[in-house]
C-alpha atoms as a PDB file:
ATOM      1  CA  UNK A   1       0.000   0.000   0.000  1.00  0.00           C
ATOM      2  CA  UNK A   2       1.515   3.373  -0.893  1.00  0.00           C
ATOM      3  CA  UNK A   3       2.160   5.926   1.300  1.00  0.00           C
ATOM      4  CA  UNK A   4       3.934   9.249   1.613  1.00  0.00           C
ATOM      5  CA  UNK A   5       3.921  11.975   3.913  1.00  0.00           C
ATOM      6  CA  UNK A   6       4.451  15.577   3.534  1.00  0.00           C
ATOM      7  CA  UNK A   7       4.129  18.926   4.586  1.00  0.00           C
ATOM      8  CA  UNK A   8       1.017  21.590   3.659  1.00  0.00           C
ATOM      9  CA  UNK A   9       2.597  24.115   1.276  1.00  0.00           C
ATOM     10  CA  UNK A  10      -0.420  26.435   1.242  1.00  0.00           C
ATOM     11  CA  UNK A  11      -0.392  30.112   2.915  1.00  0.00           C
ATOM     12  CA  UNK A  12      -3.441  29.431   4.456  1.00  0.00           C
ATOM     13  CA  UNK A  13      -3.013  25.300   5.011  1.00  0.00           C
ATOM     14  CA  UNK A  14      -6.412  22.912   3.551  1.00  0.00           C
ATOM     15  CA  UNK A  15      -9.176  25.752   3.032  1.00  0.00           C
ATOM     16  CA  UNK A  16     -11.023  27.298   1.165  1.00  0.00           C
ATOM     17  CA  UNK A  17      -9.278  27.352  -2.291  1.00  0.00           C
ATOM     18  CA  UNK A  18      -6.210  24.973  -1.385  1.00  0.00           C
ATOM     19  CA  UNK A  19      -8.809  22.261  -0.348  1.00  0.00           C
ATOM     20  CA  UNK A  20     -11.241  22.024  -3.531  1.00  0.00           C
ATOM     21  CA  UNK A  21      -7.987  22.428  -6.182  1.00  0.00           C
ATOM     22  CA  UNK A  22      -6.615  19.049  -3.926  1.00  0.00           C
ATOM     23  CA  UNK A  23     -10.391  17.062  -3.532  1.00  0.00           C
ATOM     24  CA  UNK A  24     -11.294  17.766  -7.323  1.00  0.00           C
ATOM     25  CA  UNK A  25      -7.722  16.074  -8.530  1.00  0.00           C
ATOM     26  CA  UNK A  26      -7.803  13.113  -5.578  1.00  0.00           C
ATOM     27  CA  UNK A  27     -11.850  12.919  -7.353  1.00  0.00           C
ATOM     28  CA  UNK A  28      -9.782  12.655 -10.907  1.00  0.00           C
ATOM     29  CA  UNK A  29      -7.918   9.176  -9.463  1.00  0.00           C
ATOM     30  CA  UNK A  30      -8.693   5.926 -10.338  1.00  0.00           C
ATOM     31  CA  UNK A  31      -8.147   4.541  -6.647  1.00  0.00           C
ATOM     32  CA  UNK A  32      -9.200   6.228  -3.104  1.00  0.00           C
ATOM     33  CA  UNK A  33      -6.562   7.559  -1.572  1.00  0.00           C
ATOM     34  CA  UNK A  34      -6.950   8.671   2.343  1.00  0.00           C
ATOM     35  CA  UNK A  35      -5.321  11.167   3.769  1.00  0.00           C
ATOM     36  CA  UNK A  36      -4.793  12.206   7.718  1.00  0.00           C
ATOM     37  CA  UNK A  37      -2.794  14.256   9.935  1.00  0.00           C
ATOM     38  CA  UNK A  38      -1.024  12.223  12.795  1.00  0.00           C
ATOM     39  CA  UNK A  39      -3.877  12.875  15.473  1.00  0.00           C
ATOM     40  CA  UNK A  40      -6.729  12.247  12.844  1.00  0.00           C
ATOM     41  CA  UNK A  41      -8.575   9.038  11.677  1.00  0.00           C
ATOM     42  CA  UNK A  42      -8.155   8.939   7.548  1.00  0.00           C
ATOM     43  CA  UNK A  43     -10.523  10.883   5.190  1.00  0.00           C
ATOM     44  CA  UNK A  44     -10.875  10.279   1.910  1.00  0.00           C
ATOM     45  CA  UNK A  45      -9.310  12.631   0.066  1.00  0.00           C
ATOM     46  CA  UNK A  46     -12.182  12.790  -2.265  1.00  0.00           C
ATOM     47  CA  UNK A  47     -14.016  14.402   0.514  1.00  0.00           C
ATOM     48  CA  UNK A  48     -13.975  18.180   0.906  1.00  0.00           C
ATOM     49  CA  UNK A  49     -15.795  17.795   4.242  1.00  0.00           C
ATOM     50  CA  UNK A  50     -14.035  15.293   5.408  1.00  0.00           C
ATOM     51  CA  UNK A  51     -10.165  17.211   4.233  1.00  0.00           C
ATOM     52  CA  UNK A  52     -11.546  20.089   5.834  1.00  0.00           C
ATOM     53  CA  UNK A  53     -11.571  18.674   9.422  1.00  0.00           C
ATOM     54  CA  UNK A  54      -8.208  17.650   9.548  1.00  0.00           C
ATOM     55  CA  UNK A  55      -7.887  21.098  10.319  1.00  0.00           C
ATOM     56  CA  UNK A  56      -4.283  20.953   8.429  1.00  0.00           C
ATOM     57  CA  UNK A  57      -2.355  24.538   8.299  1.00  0.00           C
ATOM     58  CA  UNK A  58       0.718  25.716   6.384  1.00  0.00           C
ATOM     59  CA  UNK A  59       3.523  23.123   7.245  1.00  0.00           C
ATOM     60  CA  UNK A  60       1.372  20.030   9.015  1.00  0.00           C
ATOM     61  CA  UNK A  61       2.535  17.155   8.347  1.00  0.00           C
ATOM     62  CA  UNK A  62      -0.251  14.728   6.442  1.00  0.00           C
ATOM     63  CA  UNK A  63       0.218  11.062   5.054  1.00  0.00           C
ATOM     64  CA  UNK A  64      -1.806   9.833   1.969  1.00  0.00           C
ATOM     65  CA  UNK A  65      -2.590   6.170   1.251  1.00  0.00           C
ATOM     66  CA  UNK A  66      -3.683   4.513  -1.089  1.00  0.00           C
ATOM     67  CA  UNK A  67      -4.217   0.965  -3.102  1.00  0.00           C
ATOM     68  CA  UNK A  68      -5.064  -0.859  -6.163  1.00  0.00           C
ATOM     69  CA  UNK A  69      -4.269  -0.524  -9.272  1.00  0.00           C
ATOM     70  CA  UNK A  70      -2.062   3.155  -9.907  1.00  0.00           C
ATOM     71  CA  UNK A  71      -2.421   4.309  -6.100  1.00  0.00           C
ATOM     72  CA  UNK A  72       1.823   4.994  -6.386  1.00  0.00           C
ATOM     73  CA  UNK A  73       0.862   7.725  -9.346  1.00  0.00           C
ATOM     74  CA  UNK A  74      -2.265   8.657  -7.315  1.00  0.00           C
ATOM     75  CA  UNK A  75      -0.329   9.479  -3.916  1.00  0.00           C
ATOM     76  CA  UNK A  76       2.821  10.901  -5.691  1.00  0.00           C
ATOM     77  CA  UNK A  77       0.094  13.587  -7.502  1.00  0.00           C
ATOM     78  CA  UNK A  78      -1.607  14.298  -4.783  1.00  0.00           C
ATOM     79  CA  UNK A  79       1.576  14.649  -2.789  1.00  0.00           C
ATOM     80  CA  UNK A  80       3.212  17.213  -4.929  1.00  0.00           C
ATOM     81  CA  UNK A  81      -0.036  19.074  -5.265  1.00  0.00           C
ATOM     82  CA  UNK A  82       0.053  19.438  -1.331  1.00  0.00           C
ATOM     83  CA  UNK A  83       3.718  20.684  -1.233  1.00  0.00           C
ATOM     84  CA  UNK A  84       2.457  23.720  -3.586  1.00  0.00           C
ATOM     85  CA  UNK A  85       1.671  27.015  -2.331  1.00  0.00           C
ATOM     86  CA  UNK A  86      -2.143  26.371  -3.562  1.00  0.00           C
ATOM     87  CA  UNK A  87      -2.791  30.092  -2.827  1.00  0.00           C
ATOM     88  CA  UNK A  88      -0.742  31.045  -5.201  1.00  0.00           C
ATOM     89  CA  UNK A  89      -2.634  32.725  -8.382  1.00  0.00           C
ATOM     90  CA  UNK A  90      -0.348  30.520 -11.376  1.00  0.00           C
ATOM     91  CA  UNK A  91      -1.218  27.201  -8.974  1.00  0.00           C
END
């Protein structure tokens, strides 16, 4: 099962803007990938409720999971769209 952790790149962490650009491309993958902070259960990343209450800020740490079929490709996306400053008008 892939994994990876890194660190929220975005000014203002998973909200608003940063949150929807990362569900809508997790909602693009052809496996469910999870993601959590260390003192959360998983979401799926698909979720924007459920990325929302992590409650993850500029430089949290959060792991994403997946499996099947791709979920290395899925994670790896989803992990270097996290890195990104998501705030950022060119994101």
């Amino acid at each position: 099962m892939p994994t990876r952790t890194v660190l929220v790149g975005s000014a203002s962490g998973l909200h608003a803007r940063p949150a929807a650009l990362f569900v809508a491309e997790a909602a693009k993958q052809p496996v469910l990938v999870t993601i959590r902070t260390s003192d959360k259960k998983p979401v799926p990343a698909r979720s924007m409720l459920g990325v929302l209450s992590l409650g993850a800020k500029k430089g949290t740490e959060v792991t994403l999971e997946a499996d099947g079929d791709d979920a290395q490709a899925a994670v790896d996306i989803l992990a270097d769209l996290l890195e990104r400053d998501l705030d950022a008008v060119d994101a």
